[in-house]
C-alpha atoms as a PDB file:
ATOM      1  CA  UNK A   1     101.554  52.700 120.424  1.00  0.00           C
ATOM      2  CA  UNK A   2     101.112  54.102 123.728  1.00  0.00           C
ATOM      3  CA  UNK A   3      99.527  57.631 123.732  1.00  0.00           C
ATOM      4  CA  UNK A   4     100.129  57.502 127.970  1.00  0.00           C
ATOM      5  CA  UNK A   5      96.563  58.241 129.034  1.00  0.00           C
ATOM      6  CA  UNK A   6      93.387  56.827 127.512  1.00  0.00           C
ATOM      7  CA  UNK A   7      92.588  58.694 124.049  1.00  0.00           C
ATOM      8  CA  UNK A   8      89.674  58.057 121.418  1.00  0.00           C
ATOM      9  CA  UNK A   9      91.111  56.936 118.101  1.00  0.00           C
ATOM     10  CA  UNK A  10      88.821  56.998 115.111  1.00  0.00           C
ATOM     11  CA  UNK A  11      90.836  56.160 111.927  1.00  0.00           C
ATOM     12  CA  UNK A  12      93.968  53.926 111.307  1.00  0.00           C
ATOM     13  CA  UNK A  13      96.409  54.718 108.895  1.00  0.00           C
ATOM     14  CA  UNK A  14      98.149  51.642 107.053  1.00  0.00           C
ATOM     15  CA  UNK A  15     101.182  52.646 104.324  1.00  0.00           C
ATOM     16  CA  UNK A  16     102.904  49.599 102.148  1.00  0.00           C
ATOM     17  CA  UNK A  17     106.840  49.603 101.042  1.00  0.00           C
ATOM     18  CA  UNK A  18     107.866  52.422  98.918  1.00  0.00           C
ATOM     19  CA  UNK A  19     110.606  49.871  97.460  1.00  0.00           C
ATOM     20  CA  UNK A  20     108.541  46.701  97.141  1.00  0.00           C
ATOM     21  CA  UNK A  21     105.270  45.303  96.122  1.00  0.00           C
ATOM     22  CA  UNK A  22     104.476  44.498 100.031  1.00  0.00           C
ATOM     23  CA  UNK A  23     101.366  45.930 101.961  1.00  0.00           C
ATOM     24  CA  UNK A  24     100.053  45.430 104.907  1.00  0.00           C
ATOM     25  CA  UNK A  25      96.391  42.821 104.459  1.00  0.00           C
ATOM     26  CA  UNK A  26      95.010  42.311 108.014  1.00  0.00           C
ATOM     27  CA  UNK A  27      96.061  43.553 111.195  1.00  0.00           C
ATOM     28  CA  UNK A  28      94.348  44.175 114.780  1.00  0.00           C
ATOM     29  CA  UNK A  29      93.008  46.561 117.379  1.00  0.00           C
ATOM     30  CA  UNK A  30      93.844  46.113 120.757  1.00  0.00           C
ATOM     31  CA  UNK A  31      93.602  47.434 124.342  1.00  0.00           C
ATOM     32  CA  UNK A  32      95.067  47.592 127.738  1.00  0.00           C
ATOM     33  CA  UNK A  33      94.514  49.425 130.911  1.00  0.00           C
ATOM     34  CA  UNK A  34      97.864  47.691 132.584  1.00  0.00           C
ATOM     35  CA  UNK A  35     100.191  46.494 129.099  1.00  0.00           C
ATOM     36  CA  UNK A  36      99.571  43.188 130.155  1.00  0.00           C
ATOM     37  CA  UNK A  37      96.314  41.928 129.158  1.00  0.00           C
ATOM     38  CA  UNK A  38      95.293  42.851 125.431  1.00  0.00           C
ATOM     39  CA  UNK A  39      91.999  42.853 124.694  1.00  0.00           C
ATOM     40  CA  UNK A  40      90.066  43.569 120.614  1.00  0.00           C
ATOM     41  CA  UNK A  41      88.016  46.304 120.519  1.00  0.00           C
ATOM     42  CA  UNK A  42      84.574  45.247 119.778  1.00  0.00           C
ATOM     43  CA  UNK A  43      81.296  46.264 117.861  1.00  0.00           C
ATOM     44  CA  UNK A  44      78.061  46.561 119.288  1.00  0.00           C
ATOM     45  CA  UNK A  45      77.104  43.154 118.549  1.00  0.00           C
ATOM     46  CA  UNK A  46      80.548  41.705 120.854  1.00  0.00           C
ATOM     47  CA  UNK A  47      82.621  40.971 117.563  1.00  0.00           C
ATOM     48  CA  UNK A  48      86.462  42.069 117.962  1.00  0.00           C
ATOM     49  CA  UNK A  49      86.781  44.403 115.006  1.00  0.00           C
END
């Protein structure tokens, strides 16, 4: 997703198939400033999230 300026997210919403027993189990947050390098977002102890 690319909200076009720099935005504070604080929830992610995840929804599985309507159709079939499929769901999303892991996924990740990243970053960019320039679309080319992605970086995780971390907690305050350095671990990506």
């Amino acid at each position: 997703v690319d909200f076009g300026e720099p935005r504070n997210i604080s929830a992610v919403i995840t929804k599985g198939s309507g159709v079939n027993p499929e769901w999303v189990t892991s996924y990740q947050v990243l970053y960019s400033d320039d679309a080319d390098e992605w970086k995780p977002i971390k907690d305050e102890k350095g671990q990506p999230i």
